[in-house]
C-alpha atoms as a PDB file:
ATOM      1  CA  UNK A   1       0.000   0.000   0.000  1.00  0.00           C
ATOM      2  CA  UNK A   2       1.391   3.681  -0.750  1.00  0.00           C
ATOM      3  CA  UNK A   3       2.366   5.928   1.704  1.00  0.00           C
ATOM      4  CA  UNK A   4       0.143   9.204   2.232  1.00  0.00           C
ATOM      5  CA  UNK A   5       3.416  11.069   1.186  1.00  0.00           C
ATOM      6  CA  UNK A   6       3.988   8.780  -1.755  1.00  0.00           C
ATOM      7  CA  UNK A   7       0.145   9.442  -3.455  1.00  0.00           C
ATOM      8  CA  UNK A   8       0.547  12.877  -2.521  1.00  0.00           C
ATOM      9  CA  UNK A   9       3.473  12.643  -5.139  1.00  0.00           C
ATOM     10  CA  UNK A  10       1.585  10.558  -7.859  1.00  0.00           C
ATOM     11  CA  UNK A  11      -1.095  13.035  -7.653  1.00  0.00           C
ATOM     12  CA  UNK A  12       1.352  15.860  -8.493  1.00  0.00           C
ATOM     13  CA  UNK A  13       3.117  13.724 -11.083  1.00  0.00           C
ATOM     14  CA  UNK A  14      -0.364  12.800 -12.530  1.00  0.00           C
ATOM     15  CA  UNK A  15      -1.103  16.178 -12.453  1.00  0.00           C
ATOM     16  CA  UNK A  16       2.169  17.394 -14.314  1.00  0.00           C
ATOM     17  CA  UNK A  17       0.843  14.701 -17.096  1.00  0.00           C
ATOM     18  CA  UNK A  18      -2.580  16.252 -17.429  1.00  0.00           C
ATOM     19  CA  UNK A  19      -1.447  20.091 -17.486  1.00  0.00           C
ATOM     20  CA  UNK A  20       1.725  18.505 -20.214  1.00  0.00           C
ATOM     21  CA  UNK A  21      -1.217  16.866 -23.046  1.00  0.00           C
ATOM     22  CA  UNK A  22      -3.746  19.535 -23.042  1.00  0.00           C
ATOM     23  CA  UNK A  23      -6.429  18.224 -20.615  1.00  0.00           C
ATOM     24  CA  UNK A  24      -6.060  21.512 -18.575  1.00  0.00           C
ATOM     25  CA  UNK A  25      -5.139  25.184 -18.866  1.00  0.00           C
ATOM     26  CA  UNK A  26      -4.367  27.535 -16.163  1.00  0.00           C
ATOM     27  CA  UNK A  27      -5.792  26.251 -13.129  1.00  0.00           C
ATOM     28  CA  UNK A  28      -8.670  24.073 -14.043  1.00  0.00           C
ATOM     29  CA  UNK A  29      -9.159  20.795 -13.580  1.00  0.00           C
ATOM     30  CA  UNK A  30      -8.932  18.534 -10.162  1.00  0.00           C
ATOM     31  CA  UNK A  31      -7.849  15.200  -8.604  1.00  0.00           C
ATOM     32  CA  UNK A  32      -9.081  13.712  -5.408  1.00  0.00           C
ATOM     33  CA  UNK A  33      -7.531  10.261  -3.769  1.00  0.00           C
ATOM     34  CA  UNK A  34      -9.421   8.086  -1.246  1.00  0.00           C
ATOM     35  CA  UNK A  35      -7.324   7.530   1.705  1.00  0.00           C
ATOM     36  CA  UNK A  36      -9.868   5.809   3.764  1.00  0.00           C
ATOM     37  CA  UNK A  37     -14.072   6.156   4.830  1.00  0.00           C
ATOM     38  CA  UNK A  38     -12.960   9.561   6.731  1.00  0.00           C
ATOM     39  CA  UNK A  39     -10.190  11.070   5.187  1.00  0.00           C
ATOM     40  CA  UNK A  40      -9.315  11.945   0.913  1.00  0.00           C
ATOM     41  CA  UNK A  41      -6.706  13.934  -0.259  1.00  0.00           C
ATOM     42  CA  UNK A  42      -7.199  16.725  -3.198  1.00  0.00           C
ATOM     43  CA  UNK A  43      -5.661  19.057  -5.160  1.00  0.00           C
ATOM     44  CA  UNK A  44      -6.269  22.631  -4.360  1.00  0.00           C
ATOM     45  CA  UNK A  45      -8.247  25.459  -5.826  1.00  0.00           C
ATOM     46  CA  UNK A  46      -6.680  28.181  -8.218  1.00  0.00           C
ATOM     47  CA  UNK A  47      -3.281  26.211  -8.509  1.00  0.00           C
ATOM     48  CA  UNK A  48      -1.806  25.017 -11.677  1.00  0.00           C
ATOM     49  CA  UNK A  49      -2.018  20.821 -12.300  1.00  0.00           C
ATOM     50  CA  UNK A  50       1.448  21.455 -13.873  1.00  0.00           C
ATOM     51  CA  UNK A  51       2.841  23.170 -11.291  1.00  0.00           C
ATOM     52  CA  UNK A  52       1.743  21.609  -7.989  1.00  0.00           C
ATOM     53  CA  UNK A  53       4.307  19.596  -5.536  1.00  0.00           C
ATOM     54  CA  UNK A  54       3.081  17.299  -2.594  1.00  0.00           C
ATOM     55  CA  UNK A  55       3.016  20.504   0.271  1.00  0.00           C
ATOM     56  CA  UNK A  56      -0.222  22.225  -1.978  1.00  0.00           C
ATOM     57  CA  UNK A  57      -2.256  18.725  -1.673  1.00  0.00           C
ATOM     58  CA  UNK A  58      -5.121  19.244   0.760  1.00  0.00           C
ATOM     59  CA  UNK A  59      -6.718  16.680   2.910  1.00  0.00           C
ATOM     60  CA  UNK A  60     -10.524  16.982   3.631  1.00  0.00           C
ATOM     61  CA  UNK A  61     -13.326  14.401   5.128  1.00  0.00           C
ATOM     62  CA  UNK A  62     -15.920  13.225   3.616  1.00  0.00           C
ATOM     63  CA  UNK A  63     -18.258  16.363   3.952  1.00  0.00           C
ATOM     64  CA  UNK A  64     -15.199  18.015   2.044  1.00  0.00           C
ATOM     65  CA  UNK A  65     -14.138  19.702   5.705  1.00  0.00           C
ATOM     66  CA  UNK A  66     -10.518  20.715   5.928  1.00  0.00           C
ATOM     67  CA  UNK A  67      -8.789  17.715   7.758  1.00  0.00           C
ATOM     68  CA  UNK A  68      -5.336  19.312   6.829  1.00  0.00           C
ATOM     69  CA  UNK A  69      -4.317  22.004   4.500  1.00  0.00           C
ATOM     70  CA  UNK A  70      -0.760  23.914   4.434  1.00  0.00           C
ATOM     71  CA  UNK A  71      -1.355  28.133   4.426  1.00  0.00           C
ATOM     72  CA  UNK A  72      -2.318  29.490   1.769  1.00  0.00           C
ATOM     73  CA  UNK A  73      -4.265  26.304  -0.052  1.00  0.00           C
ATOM     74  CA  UNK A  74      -7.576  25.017   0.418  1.00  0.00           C
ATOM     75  CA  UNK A  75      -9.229  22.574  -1.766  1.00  0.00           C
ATOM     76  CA  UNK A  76     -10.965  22.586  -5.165  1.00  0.00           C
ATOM     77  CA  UNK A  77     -14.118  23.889  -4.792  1.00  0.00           C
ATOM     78  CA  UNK A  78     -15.460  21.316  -7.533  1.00  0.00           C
ATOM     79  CA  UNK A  79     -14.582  18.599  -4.094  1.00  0.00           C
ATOM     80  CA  UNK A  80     -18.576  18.353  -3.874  1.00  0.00           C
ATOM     81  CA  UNK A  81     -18.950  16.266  -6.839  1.00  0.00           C
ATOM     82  CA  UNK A  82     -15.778  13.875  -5.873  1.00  0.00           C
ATOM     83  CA  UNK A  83     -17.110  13.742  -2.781  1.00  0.00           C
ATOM     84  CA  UNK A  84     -20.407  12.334  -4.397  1.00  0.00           C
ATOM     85  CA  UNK A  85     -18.684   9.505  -6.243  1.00  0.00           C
ATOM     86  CA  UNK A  86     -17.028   8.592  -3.205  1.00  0.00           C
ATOM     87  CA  UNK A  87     -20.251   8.304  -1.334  1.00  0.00           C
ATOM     88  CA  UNK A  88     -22.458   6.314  -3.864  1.00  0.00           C
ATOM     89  CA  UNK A  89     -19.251   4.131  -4.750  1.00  0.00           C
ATOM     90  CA  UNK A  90     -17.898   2.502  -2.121  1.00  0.00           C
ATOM     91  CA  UNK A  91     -15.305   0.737  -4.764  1.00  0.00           C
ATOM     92  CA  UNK A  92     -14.017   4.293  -6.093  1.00  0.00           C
ATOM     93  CA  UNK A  93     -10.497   4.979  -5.006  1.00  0.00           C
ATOM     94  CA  UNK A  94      -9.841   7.837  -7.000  1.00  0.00           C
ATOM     95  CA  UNK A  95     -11.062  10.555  -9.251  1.00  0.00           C
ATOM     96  CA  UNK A  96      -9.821  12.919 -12.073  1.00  0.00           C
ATOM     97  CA  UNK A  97     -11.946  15.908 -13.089  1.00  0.00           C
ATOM     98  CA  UNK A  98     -10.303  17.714 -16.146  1.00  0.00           C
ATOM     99  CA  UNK A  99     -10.772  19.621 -19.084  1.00  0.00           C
ATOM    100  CA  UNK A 100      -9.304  17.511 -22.690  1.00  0.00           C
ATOM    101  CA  UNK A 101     -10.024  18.992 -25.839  1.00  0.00           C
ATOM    102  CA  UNK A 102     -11.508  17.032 -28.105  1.00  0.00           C
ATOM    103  CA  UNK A 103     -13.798  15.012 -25.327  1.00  0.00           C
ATOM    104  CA  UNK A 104     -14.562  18.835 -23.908  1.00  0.00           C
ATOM    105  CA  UNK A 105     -15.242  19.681 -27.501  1.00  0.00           C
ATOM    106  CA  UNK A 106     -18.519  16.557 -27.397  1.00  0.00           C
ATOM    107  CA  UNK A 107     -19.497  18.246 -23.866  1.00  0.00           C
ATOM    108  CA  UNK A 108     -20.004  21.281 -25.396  1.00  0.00           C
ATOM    109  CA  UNK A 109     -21.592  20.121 -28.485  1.00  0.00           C
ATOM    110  CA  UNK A 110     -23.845  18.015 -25.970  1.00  0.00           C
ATOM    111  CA  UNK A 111     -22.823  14.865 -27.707  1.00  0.00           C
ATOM    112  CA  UNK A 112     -22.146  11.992 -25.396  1.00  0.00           C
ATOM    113  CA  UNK A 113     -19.857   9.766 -26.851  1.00  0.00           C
ATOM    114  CA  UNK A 114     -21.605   6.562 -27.581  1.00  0.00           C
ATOM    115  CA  UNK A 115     -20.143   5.434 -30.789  1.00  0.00           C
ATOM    116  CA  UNK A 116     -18.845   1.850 -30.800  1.00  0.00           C
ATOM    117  CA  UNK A 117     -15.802   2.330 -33.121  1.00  0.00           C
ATOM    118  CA  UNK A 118     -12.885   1.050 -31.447  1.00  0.00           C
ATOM    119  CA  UNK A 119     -12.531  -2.275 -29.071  1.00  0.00           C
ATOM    120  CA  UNK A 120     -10.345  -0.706 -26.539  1.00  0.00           C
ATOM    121  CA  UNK A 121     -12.953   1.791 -25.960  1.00  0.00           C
ATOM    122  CA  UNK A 122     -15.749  -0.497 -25.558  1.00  0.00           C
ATOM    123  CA  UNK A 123     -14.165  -2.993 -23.412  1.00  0.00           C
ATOM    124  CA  UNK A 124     -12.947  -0.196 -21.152  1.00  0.00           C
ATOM    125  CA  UNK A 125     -15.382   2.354 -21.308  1.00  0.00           C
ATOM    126  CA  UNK A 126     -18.095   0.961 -22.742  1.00  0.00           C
ATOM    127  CA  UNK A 127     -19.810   4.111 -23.664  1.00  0.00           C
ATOM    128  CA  UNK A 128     -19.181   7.628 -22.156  1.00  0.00           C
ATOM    129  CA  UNK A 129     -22.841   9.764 -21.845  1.00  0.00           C
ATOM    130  CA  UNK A 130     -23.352  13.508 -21.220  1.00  0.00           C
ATOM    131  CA  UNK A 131     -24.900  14.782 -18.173  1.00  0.00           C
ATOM    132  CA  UNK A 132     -26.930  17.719 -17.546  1.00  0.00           C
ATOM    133  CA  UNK A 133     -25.216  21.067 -17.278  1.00  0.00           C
ATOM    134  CA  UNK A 134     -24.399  22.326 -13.583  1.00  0.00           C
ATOM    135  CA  UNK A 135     -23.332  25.597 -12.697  1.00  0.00           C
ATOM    136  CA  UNK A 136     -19.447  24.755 -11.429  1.00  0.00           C
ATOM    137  CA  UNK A 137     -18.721  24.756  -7.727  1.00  0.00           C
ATOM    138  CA  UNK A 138     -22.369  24.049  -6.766  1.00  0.00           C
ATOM    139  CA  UNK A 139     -24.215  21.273  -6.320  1.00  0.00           C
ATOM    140  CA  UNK A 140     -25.712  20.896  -9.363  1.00  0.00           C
ATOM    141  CA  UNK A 141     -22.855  18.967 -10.837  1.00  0.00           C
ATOM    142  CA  UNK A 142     -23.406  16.375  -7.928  1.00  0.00           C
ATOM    143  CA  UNK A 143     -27.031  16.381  -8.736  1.00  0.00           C
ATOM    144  CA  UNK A 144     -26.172  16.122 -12.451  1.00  0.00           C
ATOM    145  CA  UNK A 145     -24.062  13.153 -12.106  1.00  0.00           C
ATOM    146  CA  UNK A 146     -26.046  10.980 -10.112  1.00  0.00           C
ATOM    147  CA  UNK A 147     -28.097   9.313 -11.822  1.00  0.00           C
ATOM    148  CA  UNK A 148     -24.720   7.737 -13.930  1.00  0.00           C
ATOM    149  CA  UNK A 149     -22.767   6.676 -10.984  1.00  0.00           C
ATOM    150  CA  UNK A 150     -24.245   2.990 -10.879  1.00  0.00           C
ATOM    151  CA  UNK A 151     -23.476   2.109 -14.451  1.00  0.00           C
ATOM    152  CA  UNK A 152     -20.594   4.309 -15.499  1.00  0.00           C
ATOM    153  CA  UNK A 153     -17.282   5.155 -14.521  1.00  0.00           C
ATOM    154  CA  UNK A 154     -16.919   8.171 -16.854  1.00  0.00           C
ATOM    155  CA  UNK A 155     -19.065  11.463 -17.505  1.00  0.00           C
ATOM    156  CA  UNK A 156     -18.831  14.161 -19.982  1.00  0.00           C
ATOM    157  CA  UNK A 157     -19.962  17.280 -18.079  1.00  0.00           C
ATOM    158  CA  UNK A 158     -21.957  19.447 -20.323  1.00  0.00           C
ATOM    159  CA  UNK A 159     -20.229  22.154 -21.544  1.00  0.00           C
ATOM    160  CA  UNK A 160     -17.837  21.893 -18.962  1.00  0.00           C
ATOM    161  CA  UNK A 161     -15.246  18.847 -18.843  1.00  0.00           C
ATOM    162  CA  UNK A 162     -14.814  15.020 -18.263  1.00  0.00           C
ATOM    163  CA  UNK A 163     -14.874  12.910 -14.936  1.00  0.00           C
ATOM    164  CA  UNK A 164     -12.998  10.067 -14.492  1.00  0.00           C
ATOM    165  CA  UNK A 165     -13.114   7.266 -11.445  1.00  0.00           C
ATOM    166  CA  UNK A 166     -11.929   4.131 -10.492  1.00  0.00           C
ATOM    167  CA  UNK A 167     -10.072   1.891  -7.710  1.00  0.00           C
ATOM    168  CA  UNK A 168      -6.719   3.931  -7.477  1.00  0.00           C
ATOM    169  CA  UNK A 169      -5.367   7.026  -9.248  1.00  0.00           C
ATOM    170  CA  UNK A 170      -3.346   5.859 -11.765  1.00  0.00           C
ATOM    171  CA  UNK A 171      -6.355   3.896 -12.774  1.00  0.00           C
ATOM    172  CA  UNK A 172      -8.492   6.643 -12.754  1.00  0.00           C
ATOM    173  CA  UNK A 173      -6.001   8.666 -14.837  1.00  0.00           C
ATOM    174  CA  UNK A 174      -5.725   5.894 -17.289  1.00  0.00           C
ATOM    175  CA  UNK A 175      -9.485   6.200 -17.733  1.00  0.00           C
ATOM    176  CA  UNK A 176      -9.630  10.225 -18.532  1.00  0.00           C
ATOM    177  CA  UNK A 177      -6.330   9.242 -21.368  1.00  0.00           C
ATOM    178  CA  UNK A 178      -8.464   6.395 -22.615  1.00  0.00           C
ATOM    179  CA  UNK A 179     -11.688   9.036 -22.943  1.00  0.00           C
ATOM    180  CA  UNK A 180     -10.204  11.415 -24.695  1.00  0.00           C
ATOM    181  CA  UNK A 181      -7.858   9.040 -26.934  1.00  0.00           C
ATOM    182  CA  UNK A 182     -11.707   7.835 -28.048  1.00  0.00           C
ATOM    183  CA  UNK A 183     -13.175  10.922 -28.811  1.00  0.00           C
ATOM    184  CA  UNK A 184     -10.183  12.649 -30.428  1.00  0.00           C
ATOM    185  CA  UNK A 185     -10.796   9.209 -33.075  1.00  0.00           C
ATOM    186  CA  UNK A 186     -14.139   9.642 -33.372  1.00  0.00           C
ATOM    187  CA  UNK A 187     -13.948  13.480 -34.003  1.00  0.00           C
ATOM    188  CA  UNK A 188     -11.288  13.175 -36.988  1.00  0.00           C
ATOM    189  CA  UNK A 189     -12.851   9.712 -38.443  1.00  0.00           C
ATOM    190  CA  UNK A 190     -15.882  11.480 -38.756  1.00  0.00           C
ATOM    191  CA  UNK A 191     -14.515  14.714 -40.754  1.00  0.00           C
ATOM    192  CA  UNK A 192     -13.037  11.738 -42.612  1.00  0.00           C
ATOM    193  CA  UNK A 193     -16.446  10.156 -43.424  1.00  0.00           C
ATOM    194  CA  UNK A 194     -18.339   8.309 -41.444  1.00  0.00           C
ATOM    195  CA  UNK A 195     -17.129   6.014 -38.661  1.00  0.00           C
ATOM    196  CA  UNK A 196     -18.099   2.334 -38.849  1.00  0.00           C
ATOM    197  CA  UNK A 197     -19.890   0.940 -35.682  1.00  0.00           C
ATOM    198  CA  UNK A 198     -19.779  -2.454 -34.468  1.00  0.00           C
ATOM    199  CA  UNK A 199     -22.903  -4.449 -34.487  1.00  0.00           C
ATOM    200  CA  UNK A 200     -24.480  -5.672 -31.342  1.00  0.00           C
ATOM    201  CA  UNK A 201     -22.924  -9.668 -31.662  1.00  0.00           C
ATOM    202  CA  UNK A 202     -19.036  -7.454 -31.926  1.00  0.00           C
ATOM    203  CA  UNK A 203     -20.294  -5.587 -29.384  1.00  0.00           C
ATOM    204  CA  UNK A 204     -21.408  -8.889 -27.210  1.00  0.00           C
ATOM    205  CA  UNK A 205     -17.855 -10.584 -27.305  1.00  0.00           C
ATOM    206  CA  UNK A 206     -16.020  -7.335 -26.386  1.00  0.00           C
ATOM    207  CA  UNK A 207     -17.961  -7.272 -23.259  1.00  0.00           C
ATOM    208  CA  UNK A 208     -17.167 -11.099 -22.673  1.00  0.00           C
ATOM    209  CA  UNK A 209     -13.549 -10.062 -23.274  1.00  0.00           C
ATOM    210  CA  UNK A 210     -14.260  -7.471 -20.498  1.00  0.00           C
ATOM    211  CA  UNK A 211     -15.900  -9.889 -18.241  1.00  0.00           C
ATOM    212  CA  UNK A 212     -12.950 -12.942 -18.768  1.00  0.00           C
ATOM    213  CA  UNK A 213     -10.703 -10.118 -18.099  1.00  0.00           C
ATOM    214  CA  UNK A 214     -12.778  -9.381 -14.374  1.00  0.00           C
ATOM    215  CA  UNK A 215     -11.863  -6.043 -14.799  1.00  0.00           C
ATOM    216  CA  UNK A 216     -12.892  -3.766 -11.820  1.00  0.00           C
ATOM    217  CA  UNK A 217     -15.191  -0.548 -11.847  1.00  0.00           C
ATOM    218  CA  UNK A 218     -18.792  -0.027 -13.606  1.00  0.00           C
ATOM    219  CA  UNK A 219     -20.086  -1.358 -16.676  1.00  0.00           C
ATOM    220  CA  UNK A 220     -23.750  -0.204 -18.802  1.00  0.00           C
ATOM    221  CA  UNK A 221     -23.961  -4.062 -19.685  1.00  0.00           C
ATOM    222  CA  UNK A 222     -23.174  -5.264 -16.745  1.00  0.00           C
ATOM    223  CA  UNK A 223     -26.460  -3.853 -14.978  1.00  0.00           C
ATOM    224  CA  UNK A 224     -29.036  -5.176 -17.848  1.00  0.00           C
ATOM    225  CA  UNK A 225     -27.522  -8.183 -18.513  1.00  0.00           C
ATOM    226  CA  UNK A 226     -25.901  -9.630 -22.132  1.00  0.00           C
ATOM    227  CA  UNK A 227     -29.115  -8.187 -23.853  1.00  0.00           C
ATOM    228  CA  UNK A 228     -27.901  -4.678 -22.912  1.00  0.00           C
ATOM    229  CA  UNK A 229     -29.231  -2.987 -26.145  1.00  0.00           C
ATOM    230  CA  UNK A 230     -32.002  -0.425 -25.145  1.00  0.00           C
ATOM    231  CA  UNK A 231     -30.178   1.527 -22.639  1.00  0.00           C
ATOM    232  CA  UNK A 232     -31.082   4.973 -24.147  1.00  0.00           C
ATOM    233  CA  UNK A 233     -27.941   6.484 -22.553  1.00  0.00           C
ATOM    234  CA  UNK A 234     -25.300   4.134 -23.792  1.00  0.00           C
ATOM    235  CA  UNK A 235     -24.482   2.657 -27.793  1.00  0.00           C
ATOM    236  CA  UNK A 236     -26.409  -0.710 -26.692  1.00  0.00           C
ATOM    237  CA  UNK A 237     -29.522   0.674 -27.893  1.00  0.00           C
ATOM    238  CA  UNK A 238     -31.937  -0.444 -31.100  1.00  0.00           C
END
């Protein structure tokens, strides 16, 4: 198991990696680590991903309470919706809020991205869908999200961003590259022409591969069984 000081590092290097590719500019963006039922650590608000080192990470509780935080830092205010995932999903170790370009690009075209067009993508996403728009800071995001936690473990944020979760942080990081690496595909095969879907029996063994795999976190087929094709949210739909 890693030491506090040791994820405290990861999230800075993590968040080094996000501000280097373009999920981020400026200050946005924000990473939050499970450390147990009581205590999470986070990155702070109005500090630069690329720039943090382990002294600006914040610790909070679970009501997003300052547990610990060096002067001069206090945590993200965005914390409500983390805090959220961490409440309705026991499993969740970690989560990455942050701002990519071509998956913030769908979120502000309100286009989830549900587009079977890759097997990595299905077999680790599944299918990413849009939620409703929240004013930032608030909780409306929490609100807005919600409803996906049980079934996802990705969001676009409409008109705002992408939210990532899973067991640990690097896993969770992992899942924000994976999100965008999909939509920045399915953006420039479609000015190419137009994308070719797999059909539902493709889809069907790529979510056996999943399942022989016993990957961890949420899945849309998962919840409605191998006949998982009318979910209205997802690309397992008639």
């Amino acid at each position: 198991m890693m030491k506090e000081q040791e994820i405290k590092q990861l999230i800075c290097d993590l968040g080094k990696r996000i501000y280097a590719r373009n999920m981020v500019a400026a200050n946005d963006g924000n990473i939050s680590v499970k450390l147990n039922d009581h205590e999470f650590l986070c990155t702070p608000t109005g500090v630069s991903k690329g720039f943090m080192t382990p002294e600006f990470i914040c610790k909070v509780n679970e009501k997003g309470e300052v547990i610990e935080a060096n002067e001069g830092y206090r945590p993200s205010s965005e914390i409500k919706m983390h805090m959220r995932i961490y409440a309705k999903r026991p499993d969740v170790g970690a989560v990455v809020h942050a701002h990519p370009n071509f998956a913030t690009s769908f979120a502000i075209a309100s286009q989830p991205l549900n587009k079977p067009i890759m097997p990595e993508a299905v077999i680790s996403l599944g299918c990413v869908p849009l939620t409703p728009y929240g004013t930032p800071s608030t909780m409306e995001i929490p609100e807005a999200i919600d409803p996906y936690l049980d079934d996802f473990d990705a969001v676009l944020l409409e008109s705002h961003g992408a939210l990532t979760w899973s067991v640990d942080l690097m896993s969770a990081y992992m899942k924000m590259e994976s999100l965008e690496f999909y939509a920045e595909l399915l953006y420039k095969s479609s000015q190419i022409g137009t994308p070719t879907e797999f059909t539902k029996e493709q889809i069907a063994k790529l979510v056996e591969i999943r399942h022989n795999m016993g990957m961890p976190g949420r899945f849309p087929a998962d919840r409605k069984g191998p006949n998982c094709y009318k979910c209205n949210r997802c690309f397992w739909k008639e």
